[in-house]
C-alpha atoms as a PDB file:
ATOM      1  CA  UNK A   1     148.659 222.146 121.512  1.00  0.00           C
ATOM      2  CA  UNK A   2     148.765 220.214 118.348  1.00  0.00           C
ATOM      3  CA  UNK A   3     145.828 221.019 115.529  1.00  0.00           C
ATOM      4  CA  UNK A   4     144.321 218.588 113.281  1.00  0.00           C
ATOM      5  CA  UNK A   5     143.263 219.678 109.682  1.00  0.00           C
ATOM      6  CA  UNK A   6     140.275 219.797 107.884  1.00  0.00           C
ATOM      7  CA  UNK A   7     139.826 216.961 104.677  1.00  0.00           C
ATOM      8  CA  UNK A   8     136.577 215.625 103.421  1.00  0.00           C
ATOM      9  CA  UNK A   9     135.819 211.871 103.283  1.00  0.00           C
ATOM     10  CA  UNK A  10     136.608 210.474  99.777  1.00  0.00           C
ATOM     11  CA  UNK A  11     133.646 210.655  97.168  1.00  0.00           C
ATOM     12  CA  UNK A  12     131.647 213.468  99.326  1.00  0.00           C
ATOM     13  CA  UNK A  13     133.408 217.074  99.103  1.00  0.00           C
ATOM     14  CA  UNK A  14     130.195 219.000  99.087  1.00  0.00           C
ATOM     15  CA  UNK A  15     129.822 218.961 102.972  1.00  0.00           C
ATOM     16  CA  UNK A  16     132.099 220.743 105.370  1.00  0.00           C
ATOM     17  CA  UNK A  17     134.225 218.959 107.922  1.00  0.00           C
ATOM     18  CA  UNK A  18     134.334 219.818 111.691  1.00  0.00           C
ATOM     19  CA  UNK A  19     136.644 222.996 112.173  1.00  0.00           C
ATOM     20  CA  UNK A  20     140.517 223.288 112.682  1.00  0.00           C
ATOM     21  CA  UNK A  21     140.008 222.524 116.727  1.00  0.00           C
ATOM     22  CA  UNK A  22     142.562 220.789 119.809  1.00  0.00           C
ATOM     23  CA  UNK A  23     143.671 217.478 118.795  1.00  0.00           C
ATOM     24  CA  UNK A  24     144.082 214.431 120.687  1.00  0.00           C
ATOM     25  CA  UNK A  25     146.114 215.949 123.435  1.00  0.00           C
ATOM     26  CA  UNK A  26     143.866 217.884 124.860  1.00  0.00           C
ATOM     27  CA  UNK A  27     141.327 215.441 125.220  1.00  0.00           C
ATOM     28  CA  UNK A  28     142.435 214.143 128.685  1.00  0.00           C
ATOM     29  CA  UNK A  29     142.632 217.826 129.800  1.00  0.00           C
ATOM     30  CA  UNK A  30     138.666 217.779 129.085  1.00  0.00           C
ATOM     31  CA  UNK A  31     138.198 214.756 130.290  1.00  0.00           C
ATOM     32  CA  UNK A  32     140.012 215.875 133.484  1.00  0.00           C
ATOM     33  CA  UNK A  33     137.527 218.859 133.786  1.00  0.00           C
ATOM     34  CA  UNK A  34     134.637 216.442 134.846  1.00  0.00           C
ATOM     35  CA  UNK A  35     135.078 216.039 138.069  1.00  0.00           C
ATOM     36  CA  UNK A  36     131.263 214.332 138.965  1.00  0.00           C
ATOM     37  CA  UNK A  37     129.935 211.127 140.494  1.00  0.00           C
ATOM     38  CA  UNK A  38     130.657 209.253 137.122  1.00  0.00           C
ATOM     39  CA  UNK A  39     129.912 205.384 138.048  1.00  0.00           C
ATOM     40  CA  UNK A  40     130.975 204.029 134.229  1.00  0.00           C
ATOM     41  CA  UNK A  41     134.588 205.179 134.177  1.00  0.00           C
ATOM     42  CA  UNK A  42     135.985 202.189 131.678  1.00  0.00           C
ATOM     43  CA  UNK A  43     132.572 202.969 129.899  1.00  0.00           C
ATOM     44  CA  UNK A  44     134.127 206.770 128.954  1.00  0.00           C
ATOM     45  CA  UNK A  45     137.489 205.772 128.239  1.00  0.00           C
ATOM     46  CA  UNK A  46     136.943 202.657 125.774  1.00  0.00           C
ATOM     47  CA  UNK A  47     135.553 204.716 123.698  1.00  0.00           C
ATOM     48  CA  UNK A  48     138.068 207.900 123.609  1.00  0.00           C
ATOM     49  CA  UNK A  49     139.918 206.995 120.674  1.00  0.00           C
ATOM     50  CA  UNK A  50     137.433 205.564 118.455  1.00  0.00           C
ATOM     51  CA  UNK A  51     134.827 208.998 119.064  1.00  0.00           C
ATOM     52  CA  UNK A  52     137.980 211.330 118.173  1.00  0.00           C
ATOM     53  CA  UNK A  53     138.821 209.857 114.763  1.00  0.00           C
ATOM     54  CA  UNK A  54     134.970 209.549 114.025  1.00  0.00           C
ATOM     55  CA  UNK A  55     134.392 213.462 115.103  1.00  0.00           C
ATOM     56  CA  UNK A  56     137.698 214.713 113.362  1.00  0.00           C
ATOM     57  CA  UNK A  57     137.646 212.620 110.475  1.00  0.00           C
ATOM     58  CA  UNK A  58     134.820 210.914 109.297  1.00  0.00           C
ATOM     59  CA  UNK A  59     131.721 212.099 110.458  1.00  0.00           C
ATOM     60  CA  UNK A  60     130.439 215.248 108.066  1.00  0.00           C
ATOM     61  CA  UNK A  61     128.620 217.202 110.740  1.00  0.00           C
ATOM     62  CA  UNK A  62     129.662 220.408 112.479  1.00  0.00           C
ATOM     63  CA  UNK A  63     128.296 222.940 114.491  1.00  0.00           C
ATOM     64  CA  UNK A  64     127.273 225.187 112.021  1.00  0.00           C
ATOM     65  CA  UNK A  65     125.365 221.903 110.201  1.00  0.00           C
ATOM     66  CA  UNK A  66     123.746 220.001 113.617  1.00  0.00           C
ATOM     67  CA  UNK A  67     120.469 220.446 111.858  1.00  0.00           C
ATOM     68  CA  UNK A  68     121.196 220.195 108.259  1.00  0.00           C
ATOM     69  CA  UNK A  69     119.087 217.611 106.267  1.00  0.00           C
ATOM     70  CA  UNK A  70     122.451 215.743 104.418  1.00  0.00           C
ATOM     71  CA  UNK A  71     124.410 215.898 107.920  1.00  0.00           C
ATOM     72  CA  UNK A  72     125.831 212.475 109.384  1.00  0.00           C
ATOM     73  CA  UNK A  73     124.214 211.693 112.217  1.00  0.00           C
ATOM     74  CA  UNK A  74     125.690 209.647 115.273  1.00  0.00           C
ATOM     75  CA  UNK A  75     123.924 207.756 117.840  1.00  0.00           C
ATOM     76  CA  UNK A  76     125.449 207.349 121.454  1.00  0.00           C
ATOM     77  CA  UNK A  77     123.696 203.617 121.950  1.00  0.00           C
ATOM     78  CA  UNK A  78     126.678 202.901 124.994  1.00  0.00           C
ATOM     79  CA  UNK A  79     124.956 206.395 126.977  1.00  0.00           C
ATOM     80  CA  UNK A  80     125.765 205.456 130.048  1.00  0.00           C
ATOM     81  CA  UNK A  81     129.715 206.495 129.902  1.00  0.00           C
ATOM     82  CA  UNK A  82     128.983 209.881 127.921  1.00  0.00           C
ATOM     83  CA  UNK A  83     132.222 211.894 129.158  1.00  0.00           C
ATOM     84  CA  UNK A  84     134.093 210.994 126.520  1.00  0.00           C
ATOM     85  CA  UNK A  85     131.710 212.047 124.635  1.00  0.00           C
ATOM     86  CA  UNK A  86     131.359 215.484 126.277  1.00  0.00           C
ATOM     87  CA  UNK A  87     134.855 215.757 125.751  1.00  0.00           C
ATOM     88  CA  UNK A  88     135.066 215.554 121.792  1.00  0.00           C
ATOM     89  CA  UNK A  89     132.101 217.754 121.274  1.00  0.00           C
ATOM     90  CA  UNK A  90     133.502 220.162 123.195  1.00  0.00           C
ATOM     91  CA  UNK A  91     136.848 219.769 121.704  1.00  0.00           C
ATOM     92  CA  UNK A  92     134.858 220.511 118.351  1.00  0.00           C
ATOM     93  CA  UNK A  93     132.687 223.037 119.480  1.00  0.00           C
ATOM     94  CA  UNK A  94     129.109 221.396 119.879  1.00  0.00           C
ATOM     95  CA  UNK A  95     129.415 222.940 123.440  1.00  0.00           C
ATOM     96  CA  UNK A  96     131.441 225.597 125.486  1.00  0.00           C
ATOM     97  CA  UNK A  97     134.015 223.548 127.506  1.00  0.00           C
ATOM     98  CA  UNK A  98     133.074 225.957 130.337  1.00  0.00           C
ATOM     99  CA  UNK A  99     130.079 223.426 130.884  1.00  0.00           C
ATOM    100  CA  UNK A 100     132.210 220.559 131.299  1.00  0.00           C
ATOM    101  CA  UNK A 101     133.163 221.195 135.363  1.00  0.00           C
ATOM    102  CA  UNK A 102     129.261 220.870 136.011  1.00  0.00           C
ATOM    103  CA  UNK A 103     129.135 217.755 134.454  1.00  0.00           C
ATOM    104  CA  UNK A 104     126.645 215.398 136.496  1.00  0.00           C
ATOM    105  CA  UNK A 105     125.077 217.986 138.483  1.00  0.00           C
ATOM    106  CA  UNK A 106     121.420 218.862 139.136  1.00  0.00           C
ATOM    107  CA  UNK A 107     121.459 221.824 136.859  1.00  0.00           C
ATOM    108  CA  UNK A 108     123.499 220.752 134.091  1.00  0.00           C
ATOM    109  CA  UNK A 109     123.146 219.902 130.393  1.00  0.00           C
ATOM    110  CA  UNK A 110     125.966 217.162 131.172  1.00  0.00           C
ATOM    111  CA  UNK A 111     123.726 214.577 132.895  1.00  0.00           C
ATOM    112  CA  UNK A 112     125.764 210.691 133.323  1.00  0.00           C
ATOM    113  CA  UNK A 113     123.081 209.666 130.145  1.00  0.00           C
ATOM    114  CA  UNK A 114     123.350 212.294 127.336  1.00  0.00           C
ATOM    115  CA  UNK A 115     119.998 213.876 126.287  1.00  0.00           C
ATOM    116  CA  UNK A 116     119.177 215.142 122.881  1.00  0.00           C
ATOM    117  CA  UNK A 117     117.245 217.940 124.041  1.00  0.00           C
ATOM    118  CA  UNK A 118     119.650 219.830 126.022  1.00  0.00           C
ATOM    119  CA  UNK A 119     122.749 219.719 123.848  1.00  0.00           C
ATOM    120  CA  UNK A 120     123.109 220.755 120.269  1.00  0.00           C
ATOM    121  CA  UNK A 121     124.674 217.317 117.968  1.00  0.00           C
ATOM    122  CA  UNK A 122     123.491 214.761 120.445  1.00  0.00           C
ATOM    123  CA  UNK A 123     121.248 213.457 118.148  1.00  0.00           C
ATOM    124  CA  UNK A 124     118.985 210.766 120.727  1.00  0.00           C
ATOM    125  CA  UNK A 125     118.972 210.830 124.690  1.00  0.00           C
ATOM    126  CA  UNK A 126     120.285 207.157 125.457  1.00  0.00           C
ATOM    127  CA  UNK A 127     121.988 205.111 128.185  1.00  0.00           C
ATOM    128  CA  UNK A 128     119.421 201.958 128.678  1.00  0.00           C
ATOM    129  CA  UNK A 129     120.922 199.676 126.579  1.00  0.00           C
ATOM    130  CA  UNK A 130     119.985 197.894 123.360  1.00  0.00           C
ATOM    131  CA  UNK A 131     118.275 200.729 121.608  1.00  0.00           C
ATOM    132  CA  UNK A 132     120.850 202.154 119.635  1.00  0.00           C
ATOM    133  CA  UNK A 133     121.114 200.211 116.808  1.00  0.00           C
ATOM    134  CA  UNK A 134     117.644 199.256 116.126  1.00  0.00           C
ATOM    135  CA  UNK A 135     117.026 203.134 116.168  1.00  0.00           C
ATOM    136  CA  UNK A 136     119.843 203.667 113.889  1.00  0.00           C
ATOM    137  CA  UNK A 137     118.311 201.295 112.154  1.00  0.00           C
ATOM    138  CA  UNK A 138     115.076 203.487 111.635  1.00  0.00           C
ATOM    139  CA  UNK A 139     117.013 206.843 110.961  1.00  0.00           C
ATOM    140  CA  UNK A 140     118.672 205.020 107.738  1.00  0.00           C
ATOM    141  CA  UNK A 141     114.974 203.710 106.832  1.00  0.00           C
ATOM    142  CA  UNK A 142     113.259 207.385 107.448  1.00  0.00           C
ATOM    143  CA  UNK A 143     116.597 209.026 105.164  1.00  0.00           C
ATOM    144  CA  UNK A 144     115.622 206.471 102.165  1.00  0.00           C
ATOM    145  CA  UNK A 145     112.045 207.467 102.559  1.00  0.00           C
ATOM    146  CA  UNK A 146     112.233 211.153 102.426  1.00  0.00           C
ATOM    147  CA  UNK A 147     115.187 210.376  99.553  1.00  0.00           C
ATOM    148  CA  UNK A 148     118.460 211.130 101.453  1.00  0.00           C
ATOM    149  CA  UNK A 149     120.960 208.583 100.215  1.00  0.00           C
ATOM    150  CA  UNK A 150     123.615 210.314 100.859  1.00  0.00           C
ATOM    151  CA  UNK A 151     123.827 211.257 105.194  1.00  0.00           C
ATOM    152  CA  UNK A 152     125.367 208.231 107.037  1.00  0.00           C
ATOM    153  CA  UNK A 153     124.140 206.990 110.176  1.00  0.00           C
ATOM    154  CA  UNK A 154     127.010 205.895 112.529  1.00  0.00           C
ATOM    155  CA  UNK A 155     125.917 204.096 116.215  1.00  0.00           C
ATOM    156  CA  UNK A 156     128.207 202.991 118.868  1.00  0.00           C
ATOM    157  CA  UNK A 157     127.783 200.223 120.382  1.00  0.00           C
ATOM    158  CA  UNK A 158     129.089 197.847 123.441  1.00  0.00           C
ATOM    159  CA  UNK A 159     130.460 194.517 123.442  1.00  0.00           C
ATOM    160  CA  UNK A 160     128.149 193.661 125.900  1.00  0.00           C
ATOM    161  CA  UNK A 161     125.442 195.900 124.907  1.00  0.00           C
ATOM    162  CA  UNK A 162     125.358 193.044 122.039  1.00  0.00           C
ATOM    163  CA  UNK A 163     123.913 190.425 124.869  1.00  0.00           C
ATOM    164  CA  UNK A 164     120.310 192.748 124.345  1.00  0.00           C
ATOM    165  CA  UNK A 165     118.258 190.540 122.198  1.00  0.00           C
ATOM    166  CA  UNK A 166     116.513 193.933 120.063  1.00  0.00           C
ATOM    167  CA  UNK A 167     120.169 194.178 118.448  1.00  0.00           C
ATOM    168  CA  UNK A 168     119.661 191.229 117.069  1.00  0.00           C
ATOM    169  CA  UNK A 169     116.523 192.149 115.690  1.00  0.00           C
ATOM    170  CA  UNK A 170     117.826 194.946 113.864  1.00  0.00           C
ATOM    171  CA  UNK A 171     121.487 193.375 113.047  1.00  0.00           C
ATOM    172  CA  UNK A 172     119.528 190.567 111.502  1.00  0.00           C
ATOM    173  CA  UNK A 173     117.137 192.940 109.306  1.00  0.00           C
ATOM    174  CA  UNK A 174     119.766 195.416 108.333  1.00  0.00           C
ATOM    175  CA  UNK A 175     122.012 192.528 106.614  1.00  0.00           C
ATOM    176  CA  UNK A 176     119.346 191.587 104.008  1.00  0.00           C
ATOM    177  CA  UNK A 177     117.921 194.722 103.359  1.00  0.00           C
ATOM    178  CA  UNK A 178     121.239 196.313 102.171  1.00  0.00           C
ATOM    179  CA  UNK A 179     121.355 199.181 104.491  1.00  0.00           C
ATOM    180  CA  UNK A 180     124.782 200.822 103.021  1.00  0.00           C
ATOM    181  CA  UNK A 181     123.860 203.690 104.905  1.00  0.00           C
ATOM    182  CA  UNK A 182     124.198 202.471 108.496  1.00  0.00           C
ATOM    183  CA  UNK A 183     127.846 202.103 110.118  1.00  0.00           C
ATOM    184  CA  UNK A 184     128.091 200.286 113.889  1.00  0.00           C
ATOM    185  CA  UNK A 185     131.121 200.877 115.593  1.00  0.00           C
ATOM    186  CA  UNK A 186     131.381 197.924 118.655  1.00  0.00           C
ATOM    187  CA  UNK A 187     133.250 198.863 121.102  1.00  0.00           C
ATOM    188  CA  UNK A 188     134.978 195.638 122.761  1.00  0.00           C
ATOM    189  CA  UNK A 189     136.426 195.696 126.099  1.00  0.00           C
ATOM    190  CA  UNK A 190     135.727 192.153 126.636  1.00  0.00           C
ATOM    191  CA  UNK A 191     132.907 192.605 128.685  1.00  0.00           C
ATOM    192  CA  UNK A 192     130.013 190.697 126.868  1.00  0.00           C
ATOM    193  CA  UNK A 193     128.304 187.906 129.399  1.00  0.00           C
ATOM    194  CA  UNK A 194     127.996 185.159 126.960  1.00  0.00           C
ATOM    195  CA  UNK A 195     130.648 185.818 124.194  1.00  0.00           C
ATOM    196  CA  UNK A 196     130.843 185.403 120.494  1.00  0.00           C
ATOM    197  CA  UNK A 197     132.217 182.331 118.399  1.00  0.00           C
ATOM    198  CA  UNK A 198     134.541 182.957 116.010  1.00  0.00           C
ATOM    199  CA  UNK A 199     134.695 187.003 117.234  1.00  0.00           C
ATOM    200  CA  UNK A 200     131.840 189.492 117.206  1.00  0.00           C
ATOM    201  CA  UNK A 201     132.803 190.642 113.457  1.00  0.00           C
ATOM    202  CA  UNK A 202     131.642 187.183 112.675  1.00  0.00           C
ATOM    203  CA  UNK A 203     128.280 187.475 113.610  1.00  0.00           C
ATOM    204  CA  UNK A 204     127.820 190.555 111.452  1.00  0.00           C
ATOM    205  CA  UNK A 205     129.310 188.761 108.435  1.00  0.00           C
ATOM    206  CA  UNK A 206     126.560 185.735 109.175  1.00  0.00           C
ATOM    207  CA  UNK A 207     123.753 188.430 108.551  1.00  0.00           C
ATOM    208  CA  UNK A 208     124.885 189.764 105.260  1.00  0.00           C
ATOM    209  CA  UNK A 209     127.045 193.295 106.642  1.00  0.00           C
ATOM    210  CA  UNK A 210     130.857 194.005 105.686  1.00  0.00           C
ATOM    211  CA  UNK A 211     132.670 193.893 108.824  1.00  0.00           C
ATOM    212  CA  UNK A 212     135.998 194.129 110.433  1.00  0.00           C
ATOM    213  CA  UNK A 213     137.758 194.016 113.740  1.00  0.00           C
ATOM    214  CA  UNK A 214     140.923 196.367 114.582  1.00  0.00           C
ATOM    215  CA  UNK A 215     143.083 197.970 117.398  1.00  0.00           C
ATOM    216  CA  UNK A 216     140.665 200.431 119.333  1.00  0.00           C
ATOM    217  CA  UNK A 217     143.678 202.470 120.394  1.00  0.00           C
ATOM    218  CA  UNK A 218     145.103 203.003 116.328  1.00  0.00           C
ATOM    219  CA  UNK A 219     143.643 205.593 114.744  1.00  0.00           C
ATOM    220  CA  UNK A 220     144.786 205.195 111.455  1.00  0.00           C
ATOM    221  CA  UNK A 221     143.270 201.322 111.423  1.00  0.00           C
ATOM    222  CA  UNK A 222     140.086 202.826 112.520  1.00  0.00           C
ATOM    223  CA  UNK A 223     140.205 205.569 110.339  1.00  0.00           C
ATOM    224  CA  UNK A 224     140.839 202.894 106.972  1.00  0.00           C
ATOM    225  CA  UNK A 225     138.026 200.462 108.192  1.00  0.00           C
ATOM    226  CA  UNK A 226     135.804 203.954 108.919  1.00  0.00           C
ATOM    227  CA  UNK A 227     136.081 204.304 105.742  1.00  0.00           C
ATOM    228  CA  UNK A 228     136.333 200.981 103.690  1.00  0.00           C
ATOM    229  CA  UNK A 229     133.728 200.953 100.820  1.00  0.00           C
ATOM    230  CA  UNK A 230     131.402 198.449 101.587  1.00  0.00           C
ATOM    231  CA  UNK A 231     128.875 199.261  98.269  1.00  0.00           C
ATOM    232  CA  UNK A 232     125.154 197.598  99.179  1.00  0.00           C
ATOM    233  CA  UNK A 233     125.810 196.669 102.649  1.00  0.00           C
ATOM    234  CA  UNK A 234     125.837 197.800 106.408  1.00  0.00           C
ATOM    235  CA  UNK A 235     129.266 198.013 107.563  1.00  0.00           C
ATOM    236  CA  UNK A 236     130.489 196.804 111.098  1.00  0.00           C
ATOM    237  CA  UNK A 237     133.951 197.865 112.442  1.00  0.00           C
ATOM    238  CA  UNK A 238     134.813 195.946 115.875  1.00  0.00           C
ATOM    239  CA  UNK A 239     137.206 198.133 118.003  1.00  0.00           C
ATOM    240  CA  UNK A 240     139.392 196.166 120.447  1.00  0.00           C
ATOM    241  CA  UNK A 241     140.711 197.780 123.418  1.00  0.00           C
ATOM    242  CA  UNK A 242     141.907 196.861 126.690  1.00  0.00           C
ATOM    243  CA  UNK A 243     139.763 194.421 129.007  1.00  0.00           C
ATOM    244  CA  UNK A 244     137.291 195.973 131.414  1.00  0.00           C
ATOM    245  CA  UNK A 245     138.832 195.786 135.197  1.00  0.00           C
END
């Protein structure tokens, strides 16, 4: 079992990274240990690679800090595929991976939409889609207001989560009002109804954010554009992966 070590994210030392924990191999074992009536399969697995290198990399929470004022905090918007989810908190210790064979069942904490107020880190119950990002929106507003500049707030997104009109609400306010806190990570598995001109990074750009669009499956792309400075504005990274059959 390989391990994966512990660095802090450039320019922010003073928080903790997520502990010394299984590494990307394991992952499919977890996955493999849900076993439920899970109806958004491609949902799960889109978004594998892109949650690992967030949770092991980039995002400064742990479970020690789930509650800490100056954590990150990450918002699930694409809820309805949550076992890959399950998978890297468990890999990280959010939750005992004993739970993960129950997943879907009447009396579990694993339900098909994750819920805030059953599992420690989940940080909003979500899975009806479009209300990620204007909520993320809102945590990044309520962190200036109580003078926390320094917590990011990172939502994932899908491609054709995009086709809700409220993201566009909140994609178009975020540009202008310089929200350097707030990262959204698109997951695009070509699914969107209508489409995008000129790619979905492009529509970011048009508002005013600092986007980019790389391989969903490379973790050290994802891992630069993660982290890209992007001083004054929201940043957009658009991961590509493999069409939904």
């Amino acid at each position: 079992m390989t391990k994966t070590s512990v660095t802090s994210v450039p320019g922010r030392p003073d928080l903790p990274g997520p502990p010394d924990l299984p590494g990307p191999p394991d992952l499919d074992r977890l996955l493999g240990l849900m076993t439920g009536d899970e109806k958004h399969g491609p949902a799960a697995t889109s978004t594998l690679d892109a949650l690992w290198v967030l949770y092991d990399r980039v995002l400064r929470v742990s479970p020690g800090t789930v509650d800490a004022p100056g954590r990150d905090r990450f918002l699930l918007s694409k809820g309805h595929g949550p076992m890959a989810y399950y998978a890297v908190l468990a890999a990280k210790g959010f939750l005992p991976e004993e739970l993960l064979p129950g997943f879907g069942s009447y009396e579990s904490p694993l339900g098909h939409h994750p819920d805030r107020t059953l599992l420690p880190g989940v940080e909003i119950g979500s899975g009806s889609l479009g209300h990620g990002l204007p909520l993320a929106v809102g945590s990044v507003l309520g962190l200036r207001a109580q003078g926390l500049t320094g917590p990011r707030v990172w939502v994932l997104v899908g491609d054709a989560e995009l086709d809700e009109g409220s993201n566009h609400e909140a994609l178009a306010y975020a540009g202008p009002a310089g929200l350097e806190q707030l990262h959204t990570l698109v997951i695009d598995n070509a699914s969107a109804t209508h489409g995008w001109p000129g790619g979905i990074a492009s529509r970011f750009e048009a508002a005013g954010w600092s986007a980019e669009t790389v391989d969903g499956r490379d973790h050290e792309a994802m891992y630069a554009a993660f982290t890209a400075p992007h001083p004054g504005r929201a940043r957009a990274v658009v991961a590509r992966v493999e069409p939904k059959s």
